[in-house]
N, C-alpha and C. Protein backbone atom coordinates (compact mmCIF):
# COMPACT_ATOMS: atom_id res chain seq x y z
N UNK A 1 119.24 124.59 100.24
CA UNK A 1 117.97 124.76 99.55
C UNK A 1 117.40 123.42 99.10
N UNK A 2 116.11 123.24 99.26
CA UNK A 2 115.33 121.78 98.55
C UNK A 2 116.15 122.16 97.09
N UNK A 3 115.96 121.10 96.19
CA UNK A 3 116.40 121.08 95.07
C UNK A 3 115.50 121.90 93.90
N UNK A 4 114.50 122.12 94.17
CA UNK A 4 112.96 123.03 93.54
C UNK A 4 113.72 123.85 93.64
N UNK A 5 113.94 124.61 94.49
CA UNK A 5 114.26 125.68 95.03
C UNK A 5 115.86 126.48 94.30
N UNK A 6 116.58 125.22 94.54
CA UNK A 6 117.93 125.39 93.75
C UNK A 6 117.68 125.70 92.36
N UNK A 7 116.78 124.61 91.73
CA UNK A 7 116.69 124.62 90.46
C UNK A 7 116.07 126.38 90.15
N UNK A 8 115.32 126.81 90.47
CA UNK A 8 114.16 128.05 90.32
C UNK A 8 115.24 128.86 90.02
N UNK A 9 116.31 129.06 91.46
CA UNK A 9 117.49 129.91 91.51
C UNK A 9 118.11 129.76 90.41
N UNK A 10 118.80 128.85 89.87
CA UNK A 10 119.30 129.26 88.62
C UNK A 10 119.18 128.97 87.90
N UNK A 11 117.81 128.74 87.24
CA UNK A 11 117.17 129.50 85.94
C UNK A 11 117.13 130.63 86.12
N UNK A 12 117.23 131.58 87.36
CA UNK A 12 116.02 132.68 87.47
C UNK A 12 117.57 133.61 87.30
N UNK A 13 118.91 133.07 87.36
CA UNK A 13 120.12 133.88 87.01
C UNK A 13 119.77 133.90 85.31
N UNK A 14 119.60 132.68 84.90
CA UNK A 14 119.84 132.74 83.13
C UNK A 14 118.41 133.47 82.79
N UNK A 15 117.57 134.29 83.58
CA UNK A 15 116.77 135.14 83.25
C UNK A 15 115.33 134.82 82.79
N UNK A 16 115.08 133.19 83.63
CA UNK A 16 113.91 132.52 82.87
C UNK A 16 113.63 132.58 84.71
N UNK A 17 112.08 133.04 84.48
CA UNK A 17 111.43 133.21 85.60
C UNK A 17 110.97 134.74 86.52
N UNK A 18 110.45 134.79 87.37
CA UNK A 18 109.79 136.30 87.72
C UNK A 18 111.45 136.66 87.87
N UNK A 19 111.63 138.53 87.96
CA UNK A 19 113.16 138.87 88.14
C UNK A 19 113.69 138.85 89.49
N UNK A 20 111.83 138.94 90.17
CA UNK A 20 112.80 138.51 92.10
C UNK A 20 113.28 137.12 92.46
N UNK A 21 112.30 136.15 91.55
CA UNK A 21 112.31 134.96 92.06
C UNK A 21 111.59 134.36 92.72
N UNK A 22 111.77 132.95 93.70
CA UNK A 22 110.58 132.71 95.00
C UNK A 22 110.93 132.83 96.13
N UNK A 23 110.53 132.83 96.70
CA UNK A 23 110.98 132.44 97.97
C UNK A 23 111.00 131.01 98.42
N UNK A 24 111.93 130.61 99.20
CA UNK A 24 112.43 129.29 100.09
C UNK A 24 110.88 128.70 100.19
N UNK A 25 110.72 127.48 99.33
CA UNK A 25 109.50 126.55 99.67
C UNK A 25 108.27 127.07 98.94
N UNK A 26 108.86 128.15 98.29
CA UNK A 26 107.13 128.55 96.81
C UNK A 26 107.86 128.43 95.72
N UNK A 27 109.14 127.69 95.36
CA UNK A 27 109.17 127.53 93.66
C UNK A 27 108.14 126.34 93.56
N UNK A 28 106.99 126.65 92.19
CA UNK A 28 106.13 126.26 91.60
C UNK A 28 107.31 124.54 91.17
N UNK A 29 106.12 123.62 91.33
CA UNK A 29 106.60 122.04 91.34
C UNK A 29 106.76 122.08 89.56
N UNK A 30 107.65 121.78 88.84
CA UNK A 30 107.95 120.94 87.58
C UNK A 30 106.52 120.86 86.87
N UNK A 31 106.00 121.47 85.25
CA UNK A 31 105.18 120.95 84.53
C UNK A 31 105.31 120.26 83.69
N UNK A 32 104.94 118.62 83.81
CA UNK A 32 105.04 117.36 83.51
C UNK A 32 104.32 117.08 82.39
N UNK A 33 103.57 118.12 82.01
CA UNK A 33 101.98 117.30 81.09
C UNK A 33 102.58 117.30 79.74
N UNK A 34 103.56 117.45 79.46
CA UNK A 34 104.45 117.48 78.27
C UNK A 34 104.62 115.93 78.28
N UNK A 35 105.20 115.16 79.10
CA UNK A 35 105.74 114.04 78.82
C UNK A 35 105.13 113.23 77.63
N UNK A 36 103.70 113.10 77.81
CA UNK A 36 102.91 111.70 77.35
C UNK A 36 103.13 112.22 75.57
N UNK A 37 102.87 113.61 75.85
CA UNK A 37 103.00 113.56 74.22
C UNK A 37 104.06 113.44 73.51
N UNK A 38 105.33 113.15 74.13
CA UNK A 38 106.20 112.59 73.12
C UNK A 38 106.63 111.42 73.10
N UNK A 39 105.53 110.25 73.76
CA UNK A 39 105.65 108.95 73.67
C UNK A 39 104.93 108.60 72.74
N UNK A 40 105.78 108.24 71.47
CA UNK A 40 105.55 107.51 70.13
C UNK A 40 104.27 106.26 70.61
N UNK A 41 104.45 105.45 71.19
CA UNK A 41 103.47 104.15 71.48
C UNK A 41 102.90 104.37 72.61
N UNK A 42 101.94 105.05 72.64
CA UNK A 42 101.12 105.30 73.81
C UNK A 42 100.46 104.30 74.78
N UNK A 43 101.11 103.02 74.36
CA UNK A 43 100.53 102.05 74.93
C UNK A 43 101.42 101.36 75.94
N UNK A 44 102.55 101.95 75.95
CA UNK A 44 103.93 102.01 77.14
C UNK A 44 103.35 103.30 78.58
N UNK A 45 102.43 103.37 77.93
CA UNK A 45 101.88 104.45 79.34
C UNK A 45 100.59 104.42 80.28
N UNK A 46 100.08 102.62 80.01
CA UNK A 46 99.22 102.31 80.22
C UNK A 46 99.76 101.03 81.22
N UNK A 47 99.20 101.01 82.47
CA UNK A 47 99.37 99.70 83.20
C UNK A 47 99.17 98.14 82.66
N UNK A 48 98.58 98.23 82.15
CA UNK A 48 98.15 97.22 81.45
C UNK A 48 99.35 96.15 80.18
N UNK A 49 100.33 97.84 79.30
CA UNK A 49 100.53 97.05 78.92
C UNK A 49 102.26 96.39 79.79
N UNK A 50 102.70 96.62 80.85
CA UNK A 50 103.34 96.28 82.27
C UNK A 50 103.22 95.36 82.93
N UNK A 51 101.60 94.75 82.32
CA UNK A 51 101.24 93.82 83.65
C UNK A 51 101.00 94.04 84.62
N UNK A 52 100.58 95.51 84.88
CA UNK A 52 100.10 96.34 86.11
C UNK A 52 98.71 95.87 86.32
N UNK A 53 98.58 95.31 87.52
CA UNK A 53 96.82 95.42 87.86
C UNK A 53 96.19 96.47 88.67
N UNK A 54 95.30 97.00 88.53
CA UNK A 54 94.35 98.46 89.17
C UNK A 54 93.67 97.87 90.19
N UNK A 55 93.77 98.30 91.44
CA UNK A 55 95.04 99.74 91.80
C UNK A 55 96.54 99.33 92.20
N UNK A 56 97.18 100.18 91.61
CA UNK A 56 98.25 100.03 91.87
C UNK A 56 99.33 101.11 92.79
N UNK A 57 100.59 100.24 93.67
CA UNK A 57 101.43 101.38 94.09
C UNK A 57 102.66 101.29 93.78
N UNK A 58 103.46 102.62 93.37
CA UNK A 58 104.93 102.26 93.20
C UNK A 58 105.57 101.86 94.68
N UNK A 59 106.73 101.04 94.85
CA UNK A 59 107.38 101.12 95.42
C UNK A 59 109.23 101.15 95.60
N UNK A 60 109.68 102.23 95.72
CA UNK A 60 111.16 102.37 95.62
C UNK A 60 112.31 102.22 96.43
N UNK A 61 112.53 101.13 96.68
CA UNK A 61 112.93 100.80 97.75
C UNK A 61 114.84 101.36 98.03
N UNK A 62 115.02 102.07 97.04
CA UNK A 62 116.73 102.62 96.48
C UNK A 62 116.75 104.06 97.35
N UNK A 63 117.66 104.03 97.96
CA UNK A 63 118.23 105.23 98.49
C UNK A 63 118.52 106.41 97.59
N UNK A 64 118.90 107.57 98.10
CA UNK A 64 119.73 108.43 97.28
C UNK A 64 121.04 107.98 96.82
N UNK A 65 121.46 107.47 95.63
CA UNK A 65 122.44 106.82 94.97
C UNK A 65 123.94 107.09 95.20
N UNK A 66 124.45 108.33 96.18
CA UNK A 66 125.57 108.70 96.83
C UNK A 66 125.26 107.97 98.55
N UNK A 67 124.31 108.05 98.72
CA UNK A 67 124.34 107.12 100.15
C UNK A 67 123.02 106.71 100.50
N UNK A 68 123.24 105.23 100.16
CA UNK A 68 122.58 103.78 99.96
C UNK A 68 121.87 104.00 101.70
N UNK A 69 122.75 104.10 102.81
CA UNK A 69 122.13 103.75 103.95
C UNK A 69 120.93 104.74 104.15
N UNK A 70 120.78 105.77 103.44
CA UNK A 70 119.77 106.45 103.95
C UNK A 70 117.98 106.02 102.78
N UNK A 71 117.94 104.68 103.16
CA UNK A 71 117.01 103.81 102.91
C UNK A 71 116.23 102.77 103.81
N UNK A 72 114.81 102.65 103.83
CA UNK A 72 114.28 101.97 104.72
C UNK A 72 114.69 100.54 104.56
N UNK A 73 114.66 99.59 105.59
CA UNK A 73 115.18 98.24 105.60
C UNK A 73 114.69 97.77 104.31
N UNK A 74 115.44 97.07 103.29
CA UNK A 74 114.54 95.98 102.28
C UNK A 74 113.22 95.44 102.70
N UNK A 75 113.67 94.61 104.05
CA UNK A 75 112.64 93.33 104.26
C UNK A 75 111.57 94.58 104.89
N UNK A 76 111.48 95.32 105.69
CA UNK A 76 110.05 96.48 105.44
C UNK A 76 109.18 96.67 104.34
N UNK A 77 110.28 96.70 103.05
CA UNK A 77 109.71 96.59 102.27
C UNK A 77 108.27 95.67 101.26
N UNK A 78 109.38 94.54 101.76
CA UNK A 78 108.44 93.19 101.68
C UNK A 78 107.28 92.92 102.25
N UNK A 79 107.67 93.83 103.72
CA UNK A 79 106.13 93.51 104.28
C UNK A 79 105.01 94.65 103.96
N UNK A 80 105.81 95.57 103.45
CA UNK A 80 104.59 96.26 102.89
C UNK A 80 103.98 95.80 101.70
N UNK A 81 104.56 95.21 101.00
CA UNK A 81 103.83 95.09 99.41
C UNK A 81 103.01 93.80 99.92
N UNK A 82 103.12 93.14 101.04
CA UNK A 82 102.26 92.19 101.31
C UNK A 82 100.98 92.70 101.88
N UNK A 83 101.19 93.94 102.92
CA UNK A 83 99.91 94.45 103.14
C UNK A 83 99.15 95.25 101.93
N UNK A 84 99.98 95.55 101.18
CA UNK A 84 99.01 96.50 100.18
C UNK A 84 98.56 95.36 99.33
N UNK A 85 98.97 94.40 99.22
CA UNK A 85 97.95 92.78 98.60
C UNK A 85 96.61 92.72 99.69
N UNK A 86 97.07 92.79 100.53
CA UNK A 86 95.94 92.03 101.49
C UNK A 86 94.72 93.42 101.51
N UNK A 87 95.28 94.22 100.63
CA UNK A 87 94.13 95.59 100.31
C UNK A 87 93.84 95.55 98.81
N UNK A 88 94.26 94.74 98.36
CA UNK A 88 93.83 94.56 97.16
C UNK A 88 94.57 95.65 95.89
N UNK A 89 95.63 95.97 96.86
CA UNK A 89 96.97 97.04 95.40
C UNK A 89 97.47 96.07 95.44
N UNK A 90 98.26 96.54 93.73
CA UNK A 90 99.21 95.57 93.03
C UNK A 90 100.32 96.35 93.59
N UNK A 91 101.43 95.95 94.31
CA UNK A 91 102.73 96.46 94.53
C UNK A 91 103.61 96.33 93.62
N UNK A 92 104.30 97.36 93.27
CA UNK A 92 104.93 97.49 91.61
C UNK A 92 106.52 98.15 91.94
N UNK A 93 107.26 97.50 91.91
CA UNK A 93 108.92 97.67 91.92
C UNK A 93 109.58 98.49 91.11
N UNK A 94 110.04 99.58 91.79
CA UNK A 94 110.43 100.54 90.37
C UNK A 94 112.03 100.97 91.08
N UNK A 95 112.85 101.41 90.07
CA UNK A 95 114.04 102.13 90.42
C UNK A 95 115.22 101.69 89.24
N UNK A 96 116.52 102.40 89.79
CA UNK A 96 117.34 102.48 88.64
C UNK A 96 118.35 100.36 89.07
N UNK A 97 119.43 100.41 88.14
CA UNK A 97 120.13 99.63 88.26
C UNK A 97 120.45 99.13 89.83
N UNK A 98 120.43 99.98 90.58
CA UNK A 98 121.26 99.62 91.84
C UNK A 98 120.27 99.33 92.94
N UNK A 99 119.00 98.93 92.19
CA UNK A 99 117.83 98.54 93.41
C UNK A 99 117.62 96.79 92.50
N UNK A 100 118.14 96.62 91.76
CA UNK A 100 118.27 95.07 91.04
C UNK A 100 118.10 94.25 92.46
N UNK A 101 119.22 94.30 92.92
CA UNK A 101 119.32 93.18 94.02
C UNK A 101 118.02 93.48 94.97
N UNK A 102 117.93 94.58 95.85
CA UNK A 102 116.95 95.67 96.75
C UNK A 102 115.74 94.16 96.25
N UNK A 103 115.17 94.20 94.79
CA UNK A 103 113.61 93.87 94.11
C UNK A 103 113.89 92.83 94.79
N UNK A 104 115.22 92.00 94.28
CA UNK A 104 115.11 90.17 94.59
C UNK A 104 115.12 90.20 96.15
N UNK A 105 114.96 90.84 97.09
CA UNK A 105 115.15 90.54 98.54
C UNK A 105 113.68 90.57 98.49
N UNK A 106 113.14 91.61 98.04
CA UNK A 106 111.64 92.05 98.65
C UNK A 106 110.84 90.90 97.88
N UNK A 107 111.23 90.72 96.70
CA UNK A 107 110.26 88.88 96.19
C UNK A 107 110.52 88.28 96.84
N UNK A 108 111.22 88.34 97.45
CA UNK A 108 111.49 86.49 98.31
C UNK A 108 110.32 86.85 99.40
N UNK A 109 110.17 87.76 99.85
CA UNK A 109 109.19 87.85 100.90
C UNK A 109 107.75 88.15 100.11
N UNK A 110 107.70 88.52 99.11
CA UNK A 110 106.10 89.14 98.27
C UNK A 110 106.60 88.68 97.24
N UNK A 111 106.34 87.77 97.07
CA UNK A 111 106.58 86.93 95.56
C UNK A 111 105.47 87.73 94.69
N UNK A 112 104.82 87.72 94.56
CA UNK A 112 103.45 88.35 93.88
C UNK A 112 103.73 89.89 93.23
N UNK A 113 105.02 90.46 94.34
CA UNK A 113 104.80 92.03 93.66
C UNK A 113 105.89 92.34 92.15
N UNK A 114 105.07 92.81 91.70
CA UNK A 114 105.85 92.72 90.04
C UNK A 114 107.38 93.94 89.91
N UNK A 115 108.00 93.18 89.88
CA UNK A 115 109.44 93.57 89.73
C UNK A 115 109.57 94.67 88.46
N UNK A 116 109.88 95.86 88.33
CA UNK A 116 110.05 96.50 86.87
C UNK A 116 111.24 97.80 87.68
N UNK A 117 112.01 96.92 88.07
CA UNK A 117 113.35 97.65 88.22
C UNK A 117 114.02 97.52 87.22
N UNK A 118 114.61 98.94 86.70
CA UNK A 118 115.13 98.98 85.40
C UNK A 118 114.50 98.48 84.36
N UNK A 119 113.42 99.03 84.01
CA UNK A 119 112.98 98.77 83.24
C UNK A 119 111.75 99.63 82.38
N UNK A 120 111.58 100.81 83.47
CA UNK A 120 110.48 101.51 82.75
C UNK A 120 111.64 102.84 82.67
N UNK A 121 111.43 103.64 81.03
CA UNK A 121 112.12 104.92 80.98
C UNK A 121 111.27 105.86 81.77
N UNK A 122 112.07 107.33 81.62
CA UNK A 122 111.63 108.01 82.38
C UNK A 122 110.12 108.77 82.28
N UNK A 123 110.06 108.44 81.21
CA UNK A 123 108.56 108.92 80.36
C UNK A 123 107.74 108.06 80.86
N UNK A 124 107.78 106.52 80.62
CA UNK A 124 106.99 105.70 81.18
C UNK A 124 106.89 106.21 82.55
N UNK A 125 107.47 106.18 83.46
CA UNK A 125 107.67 105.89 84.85
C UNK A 125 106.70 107.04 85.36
N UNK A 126 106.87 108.26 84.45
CA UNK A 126 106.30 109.81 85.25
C UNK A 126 104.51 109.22 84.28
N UNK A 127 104.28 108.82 83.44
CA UNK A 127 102.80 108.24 83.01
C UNK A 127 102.18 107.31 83.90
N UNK A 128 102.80 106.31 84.67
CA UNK A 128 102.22 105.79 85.12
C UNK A 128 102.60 106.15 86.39
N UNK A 129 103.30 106.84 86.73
CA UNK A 129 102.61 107.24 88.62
C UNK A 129 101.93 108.32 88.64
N UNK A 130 101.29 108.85 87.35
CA UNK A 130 99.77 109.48 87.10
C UNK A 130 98.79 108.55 87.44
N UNK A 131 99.08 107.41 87.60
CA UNK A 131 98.16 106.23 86.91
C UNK A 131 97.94 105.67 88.63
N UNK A 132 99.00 105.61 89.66
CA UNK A 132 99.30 104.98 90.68
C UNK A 132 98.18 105.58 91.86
N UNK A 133 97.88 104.76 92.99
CA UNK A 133 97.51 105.19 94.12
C UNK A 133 98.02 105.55 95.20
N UNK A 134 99.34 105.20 94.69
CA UNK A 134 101.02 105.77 96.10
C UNK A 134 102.12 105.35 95.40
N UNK A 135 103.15 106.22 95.77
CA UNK A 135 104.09 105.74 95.71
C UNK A 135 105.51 105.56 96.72
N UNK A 136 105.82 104.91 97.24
CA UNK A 136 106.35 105.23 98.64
C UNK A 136 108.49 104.98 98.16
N UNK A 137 108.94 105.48 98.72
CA UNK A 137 110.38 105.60 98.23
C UNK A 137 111.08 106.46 99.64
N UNK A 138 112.54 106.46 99.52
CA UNK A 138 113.65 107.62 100.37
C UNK A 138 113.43 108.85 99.69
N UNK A 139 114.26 109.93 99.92
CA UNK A 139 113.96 111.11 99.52
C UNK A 139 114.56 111.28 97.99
N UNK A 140 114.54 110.10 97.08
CA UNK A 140 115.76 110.02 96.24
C UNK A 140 114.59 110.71 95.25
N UNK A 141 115.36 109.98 93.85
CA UNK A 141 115.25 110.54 92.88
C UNK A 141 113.53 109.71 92.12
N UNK A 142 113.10 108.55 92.35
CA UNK A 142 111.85 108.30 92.68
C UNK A 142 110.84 108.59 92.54
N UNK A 143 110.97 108.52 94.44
CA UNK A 143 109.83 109.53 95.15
C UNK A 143 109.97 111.06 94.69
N UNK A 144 110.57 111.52 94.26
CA UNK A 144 110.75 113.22 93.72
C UNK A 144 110.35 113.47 92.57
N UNK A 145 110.38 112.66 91.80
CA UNK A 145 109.28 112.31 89.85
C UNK A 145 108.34 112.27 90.48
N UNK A 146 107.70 110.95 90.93
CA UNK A 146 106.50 110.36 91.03
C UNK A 146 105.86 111.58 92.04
N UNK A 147 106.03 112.71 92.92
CA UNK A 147 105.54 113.74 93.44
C UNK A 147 105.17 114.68 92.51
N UNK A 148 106.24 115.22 91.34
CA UNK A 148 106.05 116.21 90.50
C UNK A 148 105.24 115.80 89.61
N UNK A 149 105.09 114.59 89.40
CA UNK A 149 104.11 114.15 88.39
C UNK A 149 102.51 114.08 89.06
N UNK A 150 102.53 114.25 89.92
CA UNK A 150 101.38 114.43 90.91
C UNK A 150 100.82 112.96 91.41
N UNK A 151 101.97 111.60 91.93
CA UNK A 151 101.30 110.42 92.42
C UNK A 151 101.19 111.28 93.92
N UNK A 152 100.44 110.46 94.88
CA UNK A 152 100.15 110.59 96.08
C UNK A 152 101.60 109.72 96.38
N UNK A 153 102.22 110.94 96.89
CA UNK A 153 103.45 110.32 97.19
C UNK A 153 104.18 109.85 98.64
N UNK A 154 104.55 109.30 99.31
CA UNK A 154 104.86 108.77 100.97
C UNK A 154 106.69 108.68 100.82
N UNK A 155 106.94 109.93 101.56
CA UNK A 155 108.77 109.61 101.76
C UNK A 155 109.12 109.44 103.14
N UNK A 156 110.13 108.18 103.21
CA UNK A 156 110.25 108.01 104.41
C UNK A 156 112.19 108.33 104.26
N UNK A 157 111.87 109.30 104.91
CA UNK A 157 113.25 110.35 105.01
C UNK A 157 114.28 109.83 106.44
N UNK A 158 115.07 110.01 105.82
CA UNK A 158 115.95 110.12 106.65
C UNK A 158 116.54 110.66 108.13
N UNK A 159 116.43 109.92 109.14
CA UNK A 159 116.25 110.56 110.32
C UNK A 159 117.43 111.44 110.61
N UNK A 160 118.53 111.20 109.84
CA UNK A 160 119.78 112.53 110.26
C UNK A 160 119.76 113.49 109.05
N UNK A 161 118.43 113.44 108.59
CA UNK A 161 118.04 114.65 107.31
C UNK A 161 118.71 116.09 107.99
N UNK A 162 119.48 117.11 108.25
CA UNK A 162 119.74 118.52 108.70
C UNK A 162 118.15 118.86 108.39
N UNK A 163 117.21 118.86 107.30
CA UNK A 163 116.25 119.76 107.00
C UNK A 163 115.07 119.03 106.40
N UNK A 164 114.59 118.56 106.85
CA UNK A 164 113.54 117.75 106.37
C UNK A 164 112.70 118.61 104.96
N UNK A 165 111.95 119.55 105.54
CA UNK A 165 111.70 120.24 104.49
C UNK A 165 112.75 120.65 103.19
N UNK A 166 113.99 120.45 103.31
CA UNK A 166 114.63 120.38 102.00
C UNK A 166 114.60 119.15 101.37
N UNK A 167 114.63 117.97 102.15
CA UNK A 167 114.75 116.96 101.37
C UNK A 167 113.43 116.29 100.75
N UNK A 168 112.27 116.59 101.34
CA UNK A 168 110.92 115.95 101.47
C UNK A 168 110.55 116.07 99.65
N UNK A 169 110.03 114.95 98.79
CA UNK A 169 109.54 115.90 97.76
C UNK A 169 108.21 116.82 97.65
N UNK A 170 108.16 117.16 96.96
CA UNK A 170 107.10 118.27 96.57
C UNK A 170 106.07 117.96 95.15
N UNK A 171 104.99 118.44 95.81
CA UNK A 171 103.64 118.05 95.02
C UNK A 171 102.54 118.21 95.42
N UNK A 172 101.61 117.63 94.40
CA UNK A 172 100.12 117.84 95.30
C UNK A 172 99.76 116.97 96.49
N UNK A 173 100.45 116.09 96.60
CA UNK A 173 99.38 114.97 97.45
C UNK A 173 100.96 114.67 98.43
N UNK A 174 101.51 115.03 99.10
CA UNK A 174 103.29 114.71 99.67
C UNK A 174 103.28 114.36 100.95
N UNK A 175 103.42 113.27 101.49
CA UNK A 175 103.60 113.54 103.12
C UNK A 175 105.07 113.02 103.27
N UNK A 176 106.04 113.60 103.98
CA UNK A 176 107.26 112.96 104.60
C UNK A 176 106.92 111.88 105.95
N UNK A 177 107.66 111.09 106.23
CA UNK A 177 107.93 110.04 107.43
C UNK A 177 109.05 109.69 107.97
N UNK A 178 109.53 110.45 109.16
CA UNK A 178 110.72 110.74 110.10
C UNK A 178 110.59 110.04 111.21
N UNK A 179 111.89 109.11 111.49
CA UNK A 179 112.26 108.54 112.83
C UNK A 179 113.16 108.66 113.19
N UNK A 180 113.67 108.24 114.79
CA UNK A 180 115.51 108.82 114.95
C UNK A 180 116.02 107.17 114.52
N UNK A 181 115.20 106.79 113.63
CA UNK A 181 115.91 105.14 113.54
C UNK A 181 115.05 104.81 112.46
N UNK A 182 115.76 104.34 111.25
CA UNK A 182 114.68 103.67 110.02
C UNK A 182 114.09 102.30 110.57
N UNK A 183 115.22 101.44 111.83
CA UNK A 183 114.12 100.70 111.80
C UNK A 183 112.99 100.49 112.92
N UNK A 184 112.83 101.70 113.26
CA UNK A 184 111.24 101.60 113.99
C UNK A 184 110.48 102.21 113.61
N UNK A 185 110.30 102.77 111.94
CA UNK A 185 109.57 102.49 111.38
C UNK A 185 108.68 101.17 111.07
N UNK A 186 107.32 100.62 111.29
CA UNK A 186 106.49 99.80 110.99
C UNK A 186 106.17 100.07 109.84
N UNK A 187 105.25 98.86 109.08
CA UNK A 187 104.59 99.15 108.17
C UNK A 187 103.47 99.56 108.62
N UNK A 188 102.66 99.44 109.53
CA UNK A 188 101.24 99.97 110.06
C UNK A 188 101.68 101.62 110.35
N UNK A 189 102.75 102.33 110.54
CA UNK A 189 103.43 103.46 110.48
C UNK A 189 103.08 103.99 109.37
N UNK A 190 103.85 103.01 108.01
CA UNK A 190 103.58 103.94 106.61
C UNK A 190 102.25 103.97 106.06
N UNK A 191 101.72 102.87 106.22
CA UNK A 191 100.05 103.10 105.96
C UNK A 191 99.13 103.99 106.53
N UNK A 192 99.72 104.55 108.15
CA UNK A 192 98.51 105.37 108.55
C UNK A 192 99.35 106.83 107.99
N UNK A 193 100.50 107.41 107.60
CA UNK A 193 101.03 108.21 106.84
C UNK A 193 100.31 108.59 105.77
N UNK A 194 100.36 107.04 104.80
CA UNK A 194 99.95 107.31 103.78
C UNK A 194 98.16 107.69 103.41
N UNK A 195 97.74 107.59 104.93
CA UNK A 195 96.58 108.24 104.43
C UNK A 195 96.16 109.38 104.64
N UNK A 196 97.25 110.01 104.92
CA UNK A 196 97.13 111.61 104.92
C UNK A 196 96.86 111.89 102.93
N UNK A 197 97.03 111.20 102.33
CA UNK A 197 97.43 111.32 100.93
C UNK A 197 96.90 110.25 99.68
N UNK A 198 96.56 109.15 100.56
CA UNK A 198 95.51 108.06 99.53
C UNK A 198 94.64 107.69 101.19
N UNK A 199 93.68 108.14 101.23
CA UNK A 199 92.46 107.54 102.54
C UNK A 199 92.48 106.71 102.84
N UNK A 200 91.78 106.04 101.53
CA UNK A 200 91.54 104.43 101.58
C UNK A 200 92.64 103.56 101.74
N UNK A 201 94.25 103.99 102.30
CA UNK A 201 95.18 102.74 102.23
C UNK A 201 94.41 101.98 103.36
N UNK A 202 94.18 102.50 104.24
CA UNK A 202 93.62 101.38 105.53
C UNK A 202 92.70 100.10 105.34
N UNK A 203 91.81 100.59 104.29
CA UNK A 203 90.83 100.03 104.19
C UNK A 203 91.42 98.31 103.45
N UNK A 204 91.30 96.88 104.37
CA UNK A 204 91.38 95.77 103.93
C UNK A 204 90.79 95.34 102.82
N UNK A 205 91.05 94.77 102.02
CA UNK A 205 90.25 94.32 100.87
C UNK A 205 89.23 93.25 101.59
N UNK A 206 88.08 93.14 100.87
CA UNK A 206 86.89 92.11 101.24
C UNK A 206 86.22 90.94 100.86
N UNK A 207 86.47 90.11 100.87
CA UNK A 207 86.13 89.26 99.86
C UNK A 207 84.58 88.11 100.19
């Protein structure tokens, strides 16, 4: 079962939820709008005060934390946060402890994109990929907030996924991205993806 799905199931034993349940791929996505109001300093939920510049995209470059390989190359990474500069997004580094190193590979290639690995809680993190224009990540834990929280989200899944649709996250704006090889994935790949879900990624900045 996707993990929505798991979760629905058992609440719906401890008797919270309709008494049939859903069916496979209609448990209703996580309601998030709770978060902001129990952030004491509302000013931790604003890009701005991050050093975020508008527009901005997350990017998560950390696997599912039981297995690291099912993650797109680092240096992909790098070259994406360079194209989403050359469009005029701020590329914004997000994830837990074990993407530390992951950030310092992808600066060496995009010096410019702002590092905040380990560093935003979970409250912050689900406020501001309200705030985001994408957020692109593996099928981890991430990309699966930043969906329920409703960013326009881009997962590039795992090509020996058994079920794509279980692993993909879920939300309003979701597209998955499947290859029999992470690395022939392009970045001109995730950008025309991602505009199933933000339009304008294509569009070059102009100056």
């Amino acid at each position: 079962l996707h993990r929505l799905d798991r979760h629905a199931e058992q609440l719906m034993t401890c008797g919270v939820g309709p008494k049939e349940g859903f069916a496979p791929g209609l448990s209703p996505v996580p309601d998030l709008d709770w978060v902001e109001s129990v952030v004491k300093d509302q000013t931790k939920l604003t890009p701005r005060h991050h050093g975020i510049g508008e527009p901005f995209a997350f990017l998560a470059p950390e696997g599912p934390a039981a297995e690291p390989s099912k993650r797109w190359p680092t240096a992909r990474y790098g070259e994406l946060a360079l194209a989403l500069e050359a469009r005029g997004i701020q590329p914004v580094l997000v994830g837990g402890p074990a993407a530390v190193e992951l950030a310092v590979e992808i600066r060496a290639i995009a010096p410019k994109a702002l590092d905040l690995v380990a560093r935003l809680d979970v409250f912050q993190y689900i406020g501001l990929a309200r705030k985001s224009i994408l957020a692109v990540g593996a099928e981890g834990d991430m990309a699966i907030i930043a969906a329920a929280a409703g960013a326009p989200t881009l997962a590039i899944i795992n090509p020996n996924e058994p079920s794509v649709r279980k692993a993909a996250p879920r939300g309003s704006a979701t597209v998955g991205l499947v290859a029999r090889n992470f690395d022939t994935i392009r970045v001109q790949d995730v950008l025309a993806a991602a505009r199933a879900v933000t339009p304008t990624i294509l569009e070059a900045q102009t100056s």
